[in-house]
N, C-alpha and C. Protein backbone atom coordinates (compact mmCIF):
# COMPACT_ATOMS: atom_id res chain seq x y z
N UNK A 1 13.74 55.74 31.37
CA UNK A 1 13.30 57.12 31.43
C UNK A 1 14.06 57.93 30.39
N UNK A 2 13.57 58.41 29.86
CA UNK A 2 13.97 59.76 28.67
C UNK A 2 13.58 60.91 29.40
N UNK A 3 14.65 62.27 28.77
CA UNK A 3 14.63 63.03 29.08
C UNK A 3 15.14 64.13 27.82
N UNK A 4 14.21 64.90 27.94
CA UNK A 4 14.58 65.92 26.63
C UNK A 4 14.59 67.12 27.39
N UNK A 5 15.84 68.03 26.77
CA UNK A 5 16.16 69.54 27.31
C UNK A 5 16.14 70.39 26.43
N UNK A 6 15.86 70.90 26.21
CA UNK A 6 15.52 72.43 25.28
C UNK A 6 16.16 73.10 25.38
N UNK A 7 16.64 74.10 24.75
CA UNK A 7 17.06 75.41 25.28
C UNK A 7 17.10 76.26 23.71
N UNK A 8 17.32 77.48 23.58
CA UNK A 8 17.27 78.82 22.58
C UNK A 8 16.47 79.31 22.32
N UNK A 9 15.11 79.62 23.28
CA UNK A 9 14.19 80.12 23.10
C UNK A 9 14.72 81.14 23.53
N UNK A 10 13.66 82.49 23.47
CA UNK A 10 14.21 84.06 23.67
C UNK A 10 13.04 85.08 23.21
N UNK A 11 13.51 85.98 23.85
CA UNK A 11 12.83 87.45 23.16
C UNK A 11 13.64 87.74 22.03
N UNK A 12 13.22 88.32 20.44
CA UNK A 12 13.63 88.80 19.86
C UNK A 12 12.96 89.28 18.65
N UNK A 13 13.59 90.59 18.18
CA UNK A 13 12.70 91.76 17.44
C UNK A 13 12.49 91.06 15.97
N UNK A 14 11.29 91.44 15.36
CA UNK A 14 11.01 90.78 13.91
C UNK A 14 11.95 90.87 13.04
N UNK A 15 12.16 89.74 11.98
CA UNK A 15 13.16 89.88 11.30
C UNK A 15 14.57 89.31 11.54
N UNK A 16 14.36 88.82 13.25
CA UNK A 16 16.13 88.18 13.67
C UNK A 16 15.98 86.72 14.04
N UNK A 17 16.73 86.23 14.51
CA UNK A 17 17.21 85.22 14.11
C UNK A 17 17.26 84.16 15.63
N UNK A 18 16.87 83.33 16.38
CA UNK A 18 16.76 82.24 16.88
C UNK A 18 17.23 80.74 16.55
N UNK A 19 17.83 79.91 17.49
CA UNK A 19 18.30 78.74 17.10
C UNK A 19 17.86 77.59 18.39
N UNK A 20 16.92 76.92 17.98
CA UNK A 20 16.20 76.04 19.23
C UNK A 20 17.27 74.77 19.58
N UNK A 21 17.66 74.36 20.33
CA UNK A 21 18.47 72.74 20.45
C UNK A 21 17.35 71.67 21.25
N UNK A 22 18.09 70.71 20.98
CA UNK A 22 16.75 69.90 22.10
C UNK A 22 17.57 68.81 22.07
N UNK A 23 18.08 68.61 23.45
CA UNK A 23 19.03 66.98 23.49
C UNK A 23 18.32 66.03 24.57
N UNK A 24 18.45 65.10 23.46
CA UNK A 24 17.56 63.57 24.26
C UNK A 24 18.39 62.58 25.06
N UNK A 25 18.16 62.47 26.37
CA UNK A 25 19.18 61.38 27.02
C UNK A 25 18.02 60.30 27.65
N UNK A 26 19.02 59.31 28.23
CA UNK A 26 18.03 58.44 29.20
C UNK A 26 18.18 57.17 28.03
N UNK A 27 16.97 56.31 28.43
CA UNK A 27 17.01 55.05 28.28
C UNK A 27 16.43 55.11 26.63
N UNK A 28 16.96 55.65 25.82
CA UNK A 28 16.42 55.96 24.42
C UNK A 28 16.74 54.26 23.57
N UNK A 29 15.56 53.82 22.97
CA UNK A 29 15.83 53.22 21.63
C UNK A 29 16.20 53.90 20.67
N UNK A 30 16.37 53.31 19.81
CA UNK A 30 16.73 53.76 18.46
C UNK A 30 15.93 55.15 17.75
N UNK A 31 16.36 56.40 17.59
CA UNK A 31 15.43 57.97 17.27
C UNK A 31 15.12 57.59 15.97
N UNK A 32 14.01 58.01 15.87
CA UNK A 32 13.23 57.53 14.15
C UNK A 32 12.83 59.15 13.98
N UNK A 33 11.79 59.60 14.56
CA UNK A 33 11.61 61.20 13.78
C UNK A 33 11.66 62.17 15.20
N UNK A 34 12.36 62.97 15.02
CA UNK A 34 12.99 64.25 15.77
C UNK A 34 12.44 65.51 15.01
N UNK A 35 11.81 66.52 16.00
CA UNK A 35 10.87 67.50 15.37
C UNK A 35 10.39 68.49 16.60
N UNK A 36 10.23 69.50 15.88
CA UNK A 36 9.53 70.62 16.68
C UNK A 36 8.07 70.85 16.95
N UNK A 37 7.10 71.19 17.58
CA UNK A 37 5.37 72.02 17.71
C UNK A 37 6.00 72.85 18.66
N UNK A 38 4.80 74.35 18.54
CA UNK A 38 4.56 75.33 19.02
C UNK A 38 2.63 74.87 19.07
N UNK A 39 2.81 75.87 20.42
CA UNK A 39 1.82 75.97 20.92
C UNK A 39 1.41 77.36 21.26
N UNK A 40 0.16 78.18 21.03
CA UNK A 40 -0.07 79.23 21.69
C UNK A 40 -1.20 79.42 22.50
N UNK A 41 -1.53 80.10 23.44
CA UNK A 41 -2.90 79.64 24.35
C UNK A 41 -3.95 79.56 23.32
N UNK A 42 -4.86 78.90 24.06
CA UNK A 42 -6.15 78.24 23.44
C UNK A 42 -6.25 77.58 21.96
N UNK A 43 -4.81 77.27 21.97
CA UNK A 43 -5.12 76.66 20.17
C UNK A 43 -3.92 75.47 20.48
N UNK A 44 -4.35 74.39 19.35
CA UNK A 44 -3.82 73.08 19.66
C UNK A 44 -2.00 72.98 19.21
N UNK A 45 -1.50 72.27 19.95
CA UNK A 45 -0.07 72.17 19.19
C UNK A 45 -0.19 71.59 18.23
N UNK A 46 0.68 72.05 17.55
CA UNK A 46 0.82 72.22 16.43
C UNK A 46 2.56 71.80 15.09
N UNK A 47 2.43 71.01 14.75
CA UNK A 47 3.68 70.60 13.71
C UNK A 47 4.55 71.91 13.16
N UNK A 48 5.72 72.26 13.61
CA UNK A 48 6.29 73.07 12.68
C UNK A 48 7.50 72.51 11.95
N UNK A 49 8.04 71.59 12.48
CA UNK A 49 8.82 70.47 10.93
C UNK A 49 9.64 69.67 11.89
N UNK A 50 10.05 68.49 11.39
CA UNK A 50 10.38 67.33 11.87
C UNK A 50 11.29 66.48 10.54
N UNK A 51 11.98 65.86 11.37
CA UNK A 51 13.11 64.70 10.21
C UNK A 51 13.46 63.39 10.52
N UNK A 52 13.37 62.59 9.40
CA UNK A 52 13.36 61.32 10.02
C UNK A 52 14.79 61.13 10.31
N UNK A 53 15.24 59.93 10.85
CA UNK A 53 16.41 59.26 10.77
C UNK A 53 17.16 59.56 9.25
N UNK A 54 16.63 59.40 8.37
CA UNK A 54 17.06 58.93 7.15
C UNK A 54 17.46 60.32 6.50
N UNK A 55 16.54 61.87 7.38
CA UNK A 55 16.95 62.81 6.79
C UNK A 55 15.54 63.78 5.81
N UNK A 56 14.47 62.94 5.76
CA UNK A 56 13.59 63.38 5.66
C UNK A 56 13.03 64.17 6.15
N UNK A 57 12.41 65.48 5.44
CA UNK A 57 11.99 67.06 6.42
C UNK A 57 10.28 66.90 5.69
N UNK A 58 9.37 67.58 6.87
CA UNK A 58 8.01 67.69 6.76
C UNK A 58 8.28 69.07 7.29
N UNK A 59 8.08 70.45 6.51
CA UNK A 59 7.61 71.70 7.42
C UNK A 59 6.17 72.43 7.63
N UNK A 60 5.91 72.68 8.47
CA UNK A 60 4.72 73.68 8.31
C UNK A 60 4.57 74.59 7.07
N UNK A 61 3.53 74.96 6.51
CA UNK A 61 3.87 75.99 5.12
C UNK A 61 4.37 77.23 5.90
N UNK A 62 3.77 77.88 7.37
CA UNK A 62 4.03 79.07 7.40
C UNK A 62 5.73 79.15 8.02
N UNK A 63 6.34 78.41 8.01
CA UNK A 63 7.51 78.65 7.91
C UNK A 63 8.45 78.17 7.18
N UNK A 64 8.18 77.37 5.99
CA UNK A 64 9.15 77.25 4.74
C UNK A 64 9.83 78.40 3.78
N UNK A 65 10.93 77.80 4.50
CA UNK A 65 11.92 78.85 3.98
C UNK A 65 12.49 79.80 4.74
N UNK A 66 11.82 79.77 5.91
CA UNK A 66 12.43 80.54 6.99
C UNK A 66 12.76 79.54 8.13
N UNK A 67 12.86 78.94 8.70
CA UNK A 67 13.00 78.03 9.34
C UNK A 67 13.77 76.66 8.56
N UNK A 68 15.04 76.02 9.58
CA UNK A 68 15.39 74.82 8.32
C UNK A 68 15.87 73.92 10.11
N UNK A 69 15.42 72.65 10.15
CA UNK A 69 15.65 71.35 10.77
C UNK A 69 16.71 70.54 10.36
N UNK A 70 17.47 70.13 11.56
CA UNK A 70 18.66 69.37 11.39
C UNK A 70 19.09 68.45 12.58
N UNK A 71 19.75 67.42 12.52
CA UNK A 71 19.97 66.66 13.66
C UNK A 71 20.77 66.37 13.60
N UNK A 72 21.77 66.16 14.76
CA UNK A 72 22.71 65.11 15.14
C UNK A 72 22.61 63.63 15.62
N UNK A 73 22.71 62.57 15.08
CA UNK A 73 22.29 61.38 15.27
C UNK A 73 23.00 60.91 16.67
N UNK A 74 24.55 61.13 16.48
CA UNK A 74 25.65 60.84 17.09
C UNK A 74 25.37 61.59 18.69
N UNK A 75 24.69 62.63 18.47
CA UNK A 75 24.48 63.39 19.77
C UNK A 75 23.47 63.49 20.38
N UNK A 76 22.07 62.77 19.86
CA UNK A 76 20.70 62.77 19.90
C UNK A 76 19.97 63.69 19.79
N UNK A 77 20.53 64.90 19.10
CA UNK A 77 19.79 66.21 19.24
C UNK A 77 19.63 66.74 17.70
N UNK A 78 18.88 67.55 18.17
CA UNK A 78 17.70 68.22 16.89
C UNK A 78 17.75 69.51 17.46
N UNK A 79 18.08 70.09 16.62
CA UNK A 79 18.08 71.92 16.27
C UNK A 79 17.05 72.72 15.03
N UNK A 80 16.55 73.46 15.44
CA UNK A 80 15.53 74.52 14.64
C UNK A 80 16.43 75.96 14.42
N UNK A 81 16.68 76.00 13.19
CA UNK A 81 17.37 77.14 13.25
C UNK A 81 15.95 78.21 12.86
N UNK A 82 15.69 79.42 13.24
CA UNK A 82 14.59 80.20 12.89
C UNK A 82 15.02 81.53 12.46
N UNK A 83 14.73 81.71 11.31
CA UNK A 83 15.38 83.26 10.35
C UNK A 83 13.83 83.84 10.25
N UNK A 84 14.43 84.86 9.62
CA UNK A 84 13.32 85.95 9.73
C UNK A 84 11.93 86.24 10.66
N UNK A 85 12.18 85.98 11.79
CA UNK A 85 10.91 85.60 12.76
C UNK A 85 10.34 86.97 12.94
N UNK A 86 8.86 86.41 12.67
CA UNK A 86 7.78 87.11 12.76
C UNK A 86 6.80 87.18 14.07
N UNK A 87 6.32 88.27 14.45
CA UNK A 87 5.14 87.86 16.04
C UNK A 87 4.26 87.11 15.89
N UNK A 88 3.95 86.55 14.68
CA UNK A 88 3.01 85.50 14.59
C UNK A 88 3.91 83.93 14.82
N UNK A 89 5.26 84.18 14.78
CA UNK A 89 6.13 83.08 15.40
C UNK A 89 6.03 82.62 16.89
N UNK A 90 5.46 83.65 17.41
CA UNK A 90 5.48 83.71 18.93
C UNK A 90 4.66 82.62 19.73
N UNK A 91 5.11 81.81 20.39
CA UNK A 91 4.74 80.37 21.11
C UNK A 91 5.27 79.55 22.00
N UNK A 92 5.42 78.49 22.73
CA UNK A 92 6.10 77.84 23.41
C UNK A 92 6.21 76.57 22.02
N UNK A 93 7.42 76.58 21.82
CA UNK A 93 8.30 75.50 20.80
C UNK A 93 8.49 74.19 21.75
N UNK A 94 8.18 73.21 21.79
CA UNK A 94 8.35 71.73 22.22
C UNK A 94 9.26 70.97 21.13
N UNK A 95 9.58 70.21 21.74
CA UNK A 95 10.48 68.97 21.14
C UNK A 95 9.95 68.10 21.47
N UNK A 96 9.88 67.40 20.19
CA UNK A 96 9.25 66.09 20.19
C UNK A 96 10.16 64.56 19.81
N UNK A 97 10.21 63.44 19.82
CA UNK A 97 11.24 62.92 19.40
C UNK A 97 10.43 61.28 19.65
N UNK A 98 10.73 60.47 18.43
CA UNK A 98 9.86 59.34 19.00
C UNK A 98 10.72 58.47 18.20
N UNK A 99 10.72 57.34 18.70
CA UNK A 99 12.15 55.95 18.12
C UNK A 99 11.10 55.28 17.46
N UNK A 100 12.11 53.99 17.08
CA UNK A 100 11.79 53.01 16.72
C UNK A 100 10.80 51.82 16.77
N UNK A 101 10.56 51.99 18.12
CA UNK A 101 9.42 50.81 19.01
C UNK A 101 8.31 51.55 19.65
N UNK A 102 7.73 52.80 18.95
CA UNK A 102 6.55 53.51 19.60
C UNK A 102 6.66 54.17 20.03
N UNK A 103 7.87 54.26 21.19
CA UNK A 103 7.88 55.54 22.56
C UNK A 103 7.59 56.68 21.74
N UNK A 104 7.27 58.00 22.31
CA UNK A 104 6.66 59.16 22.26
C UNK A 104 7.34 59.95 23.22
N UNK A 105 7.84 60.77 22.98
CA UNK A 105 8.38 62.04 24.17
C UNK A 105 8.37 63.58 23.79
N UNK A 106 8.08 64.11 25.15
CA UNK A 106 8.06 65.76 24.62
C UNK A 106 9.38 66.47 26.09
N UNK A 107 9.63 67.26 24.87
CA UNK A 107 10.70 68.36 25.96
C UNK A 107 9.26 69.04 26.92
N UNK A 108 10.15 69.61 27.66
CA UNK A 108 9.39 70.83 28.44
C UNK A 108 8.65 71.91 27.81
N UNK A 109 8.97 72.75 26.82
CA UNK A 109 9.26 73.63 25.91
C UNK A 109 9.55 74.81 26.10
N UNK A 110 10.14 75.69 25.17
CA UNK A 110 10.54 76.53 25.64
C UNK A 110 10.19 77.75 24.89
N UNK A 111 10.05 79.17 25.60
CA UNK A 111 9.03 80.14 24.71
C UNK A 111 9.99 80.81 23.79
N UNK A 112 9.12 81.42 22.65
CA UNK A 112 10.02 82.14 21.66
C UNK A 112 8.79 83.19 21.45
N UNK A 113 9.82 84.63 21.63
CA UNK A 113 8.49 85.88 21.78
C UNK A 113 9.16 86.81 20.76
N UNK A 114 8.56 87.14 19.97
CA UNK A 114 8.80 87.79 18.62
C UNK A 114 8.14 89.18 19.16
N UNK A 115 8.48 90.52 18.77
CA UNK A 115 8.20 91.42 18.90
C UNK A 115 8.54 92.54 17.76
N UNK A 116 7.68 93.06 16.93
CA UNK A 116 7.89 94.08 16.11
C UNK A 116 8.13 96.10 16.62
């Protein structure tokens, strides 16, 4: 069993600053790509950037450059740091995290509400 926890979601005014964590425990193989989606009602989740093992970053366009992905290997966790957030940022952020041998897992997620 895996288990992913989230936490740094929040209310906060356009323009500031958010930092997502997401730590993976349980019966984990080996983490291959560690990554974030947001979701907002009636529209599909959605990729906002992810890194492989090796360090490799994929971001969404609408947040390059404002947003930067990073992981701890040693600690199993993956952090979203989020700068300049906009209300169109506004969503429930998931963690995603999938190893070596297929498995697939999602955090709970957790909301991030942007307000101008």
């Amino acid at each position: 069993q895996v288990q992913l926890v989230e936490s740094g979601g929040g209310l906060v005014q356009a323009g500031g600053s958010l930092r997502l964590s997401c730590i993976a425990s349980g019966s984990i193989f080996s983490l291959n790509i560690m990554g974030w989606y947001h979701q907002v009602p009636g529209k599909q989740r959605a990729l906002v950037a992810r890194m492989t093992r090796g360090g490799s970053t994929t971001y969404a366009d609408s947040v390059k450059g404002r947003f930067t992905i990073s992981r701890d290997n040693a600690k199993n966790t993956v952090y979203l740091q989020m700068n300049s957030l906009k209300p169109e940022d506004t969503a429930v952020y998931y963690c995603n995290i999938r190893d070596s041998i297929g498995g697939e897992y999602w955090g709970q997620g957790t909301r991030v509400t942007v307000f101008s």
